[in-house]
Protein backbone atom coordinates (compact mmCIF):
# COMPACT_ATOMS: atom_id res chain seq x y z
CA UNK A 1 49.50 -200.09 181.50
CA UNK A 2 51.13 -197.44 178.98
CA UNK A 3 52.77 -198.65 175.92
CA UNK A 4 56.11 -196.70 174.62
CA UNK A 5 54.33 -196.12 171.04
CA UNK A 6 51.36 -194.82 172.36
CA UNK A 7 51.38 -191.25 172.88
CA UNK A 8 51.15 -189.45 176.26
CA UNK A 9 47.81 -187.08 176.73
CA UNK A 10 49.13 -183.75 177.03
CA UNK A 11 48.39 -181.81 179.92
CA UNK A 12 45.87 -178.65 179.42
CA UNK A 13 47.83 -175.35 180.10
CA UNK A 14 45.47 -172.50 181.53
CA UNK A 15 46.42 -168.54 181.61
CA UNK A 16 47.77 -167.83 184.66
CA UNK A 17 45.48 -165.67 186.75
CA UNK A 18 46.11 -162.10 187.32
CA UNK A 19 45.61 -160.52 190.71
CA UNK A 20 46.20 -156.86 191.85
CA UNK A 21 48.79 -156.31 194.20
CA UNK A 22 46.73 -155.59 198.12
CA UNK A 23 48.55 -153.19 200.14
CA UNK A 24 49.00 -154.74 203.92
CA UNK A 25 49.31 -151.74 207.12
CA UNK A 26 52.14 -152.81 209.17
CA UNK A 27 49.31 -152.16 212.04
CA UNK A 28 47.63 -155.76 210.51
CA UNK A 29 50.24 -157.89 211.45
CA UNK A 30 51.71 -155.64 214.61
CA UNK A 31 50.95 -158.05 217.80
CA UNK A 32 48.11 -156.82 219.85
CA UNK A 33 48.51 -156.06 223.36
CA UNK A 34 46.56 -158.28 225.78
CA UNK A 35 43.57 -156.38 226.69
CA UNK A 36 43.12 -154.89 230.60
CA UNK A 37 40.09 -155.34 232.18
CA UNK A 38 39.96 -153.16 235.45
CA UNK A 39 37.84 -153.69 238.09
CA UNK A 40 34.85 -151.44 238.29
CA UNK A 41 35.12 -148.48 239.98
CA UNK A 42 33.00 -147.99 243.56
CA UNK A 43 30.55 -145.83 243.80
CA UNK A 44 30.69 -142.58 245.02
CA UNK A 45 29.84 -142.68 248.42
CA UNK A 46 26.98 -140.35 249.11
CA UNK A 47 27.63 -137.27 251.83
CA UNK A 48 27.43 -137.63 254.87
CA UNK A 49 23.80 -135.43 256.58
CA UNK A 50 24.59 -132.54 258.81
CA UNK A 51 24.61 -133.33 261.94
CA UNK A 52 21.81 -131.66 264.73
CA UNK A 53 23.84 -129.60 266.57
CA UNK A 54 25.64 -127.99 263.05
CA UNK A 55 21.88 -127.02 261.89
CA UNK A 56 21.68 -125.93 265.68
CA UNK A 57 24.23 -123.68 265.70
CA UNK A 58 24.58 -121.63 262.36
CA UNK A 59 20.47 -121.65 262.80
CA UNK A 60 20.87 -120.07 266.52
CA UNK A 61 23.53 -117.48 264.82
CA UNK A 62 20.93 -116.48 262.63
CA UNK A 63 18.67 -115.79 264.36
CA UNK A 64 20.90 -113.82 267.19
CA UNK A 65 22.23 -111.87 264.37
CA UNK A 66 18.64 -111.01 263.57
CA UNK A 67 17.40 -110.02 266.92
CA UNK A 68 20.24 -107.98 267.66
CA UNK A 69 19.43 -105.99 264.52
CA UNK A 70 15.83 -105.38 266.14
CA UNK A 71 17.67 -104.58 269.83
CA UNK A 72 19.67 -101.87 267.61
CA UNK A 73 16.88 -100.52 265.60
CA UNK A 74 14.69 -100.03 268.64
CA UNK A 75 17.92 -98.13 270.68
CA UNK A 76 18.48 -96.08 267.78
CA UNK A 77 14.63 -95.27 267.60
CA UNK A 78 14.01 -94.79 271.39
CA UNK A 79 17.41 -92.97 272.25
CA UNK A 80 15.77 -90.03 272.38
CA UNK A 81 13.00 -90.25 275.03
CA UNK A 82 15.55 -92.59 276.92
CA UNK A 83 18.17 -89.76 277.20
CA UNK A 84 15.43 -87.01 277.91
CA UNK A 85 13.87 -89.93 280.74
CA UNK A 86 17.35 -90.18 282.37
CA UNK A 87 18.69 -86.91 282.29
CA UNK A 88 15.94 -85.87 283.76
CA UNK A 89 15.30 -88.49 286.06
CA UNK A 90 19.03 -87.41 287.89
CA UNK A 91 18.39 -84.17 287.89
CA UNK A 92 14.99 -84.47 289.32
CA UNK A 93 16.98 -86.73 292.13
CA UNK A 94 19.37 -83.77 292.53
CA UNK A 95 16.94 -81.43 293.46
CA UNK A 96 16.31 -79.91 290.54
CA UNK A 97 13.40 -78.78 288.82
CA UNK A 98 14.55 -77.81 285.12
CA UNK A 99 11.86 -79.10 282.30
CA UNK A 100 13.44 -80.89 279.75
CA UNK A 101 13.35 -78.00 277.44
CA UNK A 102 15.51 -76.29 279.08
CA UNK A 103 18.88 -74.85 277.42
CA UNK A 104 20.68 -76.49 280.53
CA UNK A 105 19.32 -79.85 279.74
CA UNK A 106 19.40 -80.01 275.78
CA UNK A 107 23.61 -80.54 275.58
CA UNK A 108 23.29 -83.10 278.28
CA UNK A 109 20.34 -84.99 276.32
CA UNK A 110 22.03 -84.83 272.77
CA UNK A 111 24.57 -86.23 273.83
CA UNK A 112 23.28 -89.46 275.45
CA UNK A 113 21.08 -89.29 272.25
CA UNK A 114 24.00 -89.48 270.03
CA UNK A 115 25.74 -92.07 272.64
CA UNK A 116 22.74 -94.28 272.28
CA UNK A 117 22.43 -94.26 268.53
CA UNK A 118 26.40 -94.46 267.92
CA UNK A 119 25.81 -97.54 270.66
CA UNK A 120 22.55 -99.24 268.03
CA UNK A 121 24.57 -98.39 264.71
CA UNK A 122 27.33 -100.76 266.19
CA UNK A 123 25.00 -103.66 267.32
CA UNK A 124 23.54 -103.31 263.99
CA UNK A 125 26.17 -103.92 261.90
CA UNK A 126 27.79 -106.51 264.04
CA UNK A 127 24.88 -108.29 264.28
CA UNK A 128 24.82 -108.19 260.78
CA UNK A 129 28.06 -109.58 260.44
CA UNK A 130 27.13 -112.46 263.04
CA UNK A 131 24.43 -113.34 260.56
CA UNK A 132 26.20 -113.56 257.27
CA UNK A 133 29.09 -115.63 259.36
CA UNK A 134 26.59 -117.90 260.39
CA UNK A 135 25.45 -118.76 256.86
CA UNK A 136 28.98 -119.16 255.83
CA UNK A 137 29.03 -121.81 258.70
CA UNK A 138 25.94 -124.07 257.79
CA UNK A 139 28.87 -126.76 255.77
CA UNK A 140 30.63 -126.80 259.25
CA UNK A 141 34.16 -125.39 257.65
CA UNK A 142 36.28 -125.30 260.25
CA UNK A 143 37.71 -121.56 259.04
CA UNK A 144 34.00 -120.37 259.37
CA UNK A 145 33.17 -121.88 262.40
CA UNK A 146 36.00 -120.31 264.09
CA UNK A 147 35.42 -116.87 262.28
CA UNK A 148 31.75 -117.05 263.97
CA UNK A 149 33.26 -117.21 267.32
CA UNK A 150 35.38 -114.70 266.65
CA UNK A 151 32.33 -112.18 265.64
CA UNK A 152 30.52 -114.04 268.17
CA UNK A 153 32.88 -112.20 270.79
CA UNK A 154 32.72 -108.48 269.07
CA UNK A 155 28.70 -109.07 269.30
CA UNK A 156 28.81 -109.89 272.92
CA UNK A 157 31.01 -107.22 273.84
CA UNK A 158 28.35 -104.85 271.85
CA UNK A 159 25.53 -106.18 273.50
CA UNK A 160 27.58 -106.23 277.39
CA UNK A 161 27.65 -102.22 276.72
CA UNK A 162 24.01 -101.64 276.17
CA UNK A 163 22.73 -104.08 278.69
CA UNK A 164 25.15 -102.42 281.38
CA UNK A 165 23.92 -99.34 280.65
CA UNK A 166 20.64 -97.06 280.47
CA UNK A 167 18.27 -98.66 277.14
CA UNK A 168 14.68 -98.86 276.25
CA UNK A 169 12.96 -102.25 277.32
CA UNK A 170 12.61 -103.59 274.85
CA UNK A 171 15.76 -103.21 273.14
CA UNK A 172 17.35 -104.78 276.12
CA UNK A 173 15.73 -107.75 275.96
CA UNK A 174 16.37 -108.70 272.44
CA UNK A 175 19.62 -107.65 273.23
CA UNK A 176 19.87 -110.53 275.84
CA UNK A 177 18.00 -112.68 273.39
CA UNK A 178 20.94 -112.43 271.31
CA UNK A 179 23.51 -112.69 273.72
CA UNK A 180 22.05 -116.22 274.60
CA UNK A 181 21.42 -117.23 271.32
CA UNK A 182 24.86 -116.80 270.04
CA UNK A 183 26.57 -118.62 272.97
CA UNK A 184 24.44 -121.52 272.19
CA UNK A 185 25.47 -121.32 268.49
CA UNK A 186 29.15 -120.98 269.36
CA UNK A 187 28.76 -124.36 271.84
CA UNK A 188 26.57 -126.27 269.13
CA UNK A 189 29.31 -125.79 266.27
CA UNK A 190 32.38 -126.77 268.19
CA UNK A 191 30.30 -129.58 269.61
CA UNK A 192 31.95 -133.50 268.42
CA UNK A 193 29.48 -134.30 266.35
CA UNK A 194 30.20 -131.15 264.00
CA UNK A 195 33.65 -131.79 264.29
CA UNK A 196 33.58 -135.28 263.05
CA UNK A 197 31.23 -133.77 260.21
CA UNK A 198 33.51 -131.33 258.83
CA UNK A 199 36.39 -133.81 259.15
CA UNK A 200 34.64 -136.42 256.71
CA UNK A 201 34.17 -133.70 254.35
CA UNK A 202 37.50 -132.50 254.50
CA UNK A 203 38.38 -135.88 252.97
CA UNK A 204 36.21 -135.87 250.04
């Protein structure tokens, strides 16, 4: 109970505190956008294995390229004692007696000399060709595949020529080695299985 002629307690007065002035970034009070969460990605699938018959047929054009490099290296190395063997052998069957020496004989036998190496020179470097095509092929591309069966052709038309016609042994048969070989190849890479191969990577 307060009397009027008492006197009132006065109340304390305290320095007002001083504080510096903060500078605020409008970014501090900006809303925030509700964070996205998105699902994780899958992962990569891995690629698909070659199939058999893709390793079967770039391997089989390799290796026809190959041996009809050999067939052309031994026709360009035996073309001479073939054409001496075979002009002589017709005109032995004509009657004739003429060594194979003789000035008569030598135009004849260049020139199935130089018919026989022109003929290896070609099987050589188509073969090569065949060979480097094939390697291009392994990843089943669908634009190498079909330039292999294009060469494929040119190599078999080669190879018809000299098997048709008068070659050493030898050369012959790795001539028909390669002729076999290379419509294996062709078969193999145009085979479903490759298809379906190079059409899943194709979508990668």
């Amino acid at each position: 109970m307060t009397y009027p002629d008492q006197p009132r307690h006065a109340q304390p007065q305290y320095p007002a505190q001083q504080y510096p002035p903060q500078q605020y970034s409008p970014q501090q009070y900006s809303p925030q956008p509700h964070q996205q969460f998105a699902p994780p990605s899958p992962a990569p699938l891995a690629p698909p294995a070659p199939p058999p018959t893709l390793l079967l047929g770039w391997g089989l054009g390799l290796l026809a390229g190959v041996s009809g490099i050999a067939g052309g290296a031994l026709l360009i190395s035996g073309a001479r004692t073939t054409a001496v063997e075979t002009t002589t052998g017709i005109e032995a069957g004509l009657g004739g007696t003429l060594p194979a020496t003789s000035q008569l004989l030598r135009p004849l036998i260049d020139d199935a000399t130089h018919t026989l190496q022109v003929r290896g020179v070609i099987g050589i470097v188509v073969s090569v060709l065949v060979a480097l095509v094939a390697l291009t092929a392994r990843h089943g591309a669908r634009g190498a595949r079909i330039g292999f069966a294009v060469t494929a052709l040119v190599l078999l038309g080669a190879e018809a020529i000299v098997l048709r016609d008068v070659a050493p042994g030898s050369a012959k048969v790795l001539d028909a080695a390669a002729v076999l070989l290379v419509l294996v190849a062709v078969v193999a890479l145009f085979l479903p299985p490759t298809t379906r191969y190079a059409a899943a990577r194709r979508t990668r």
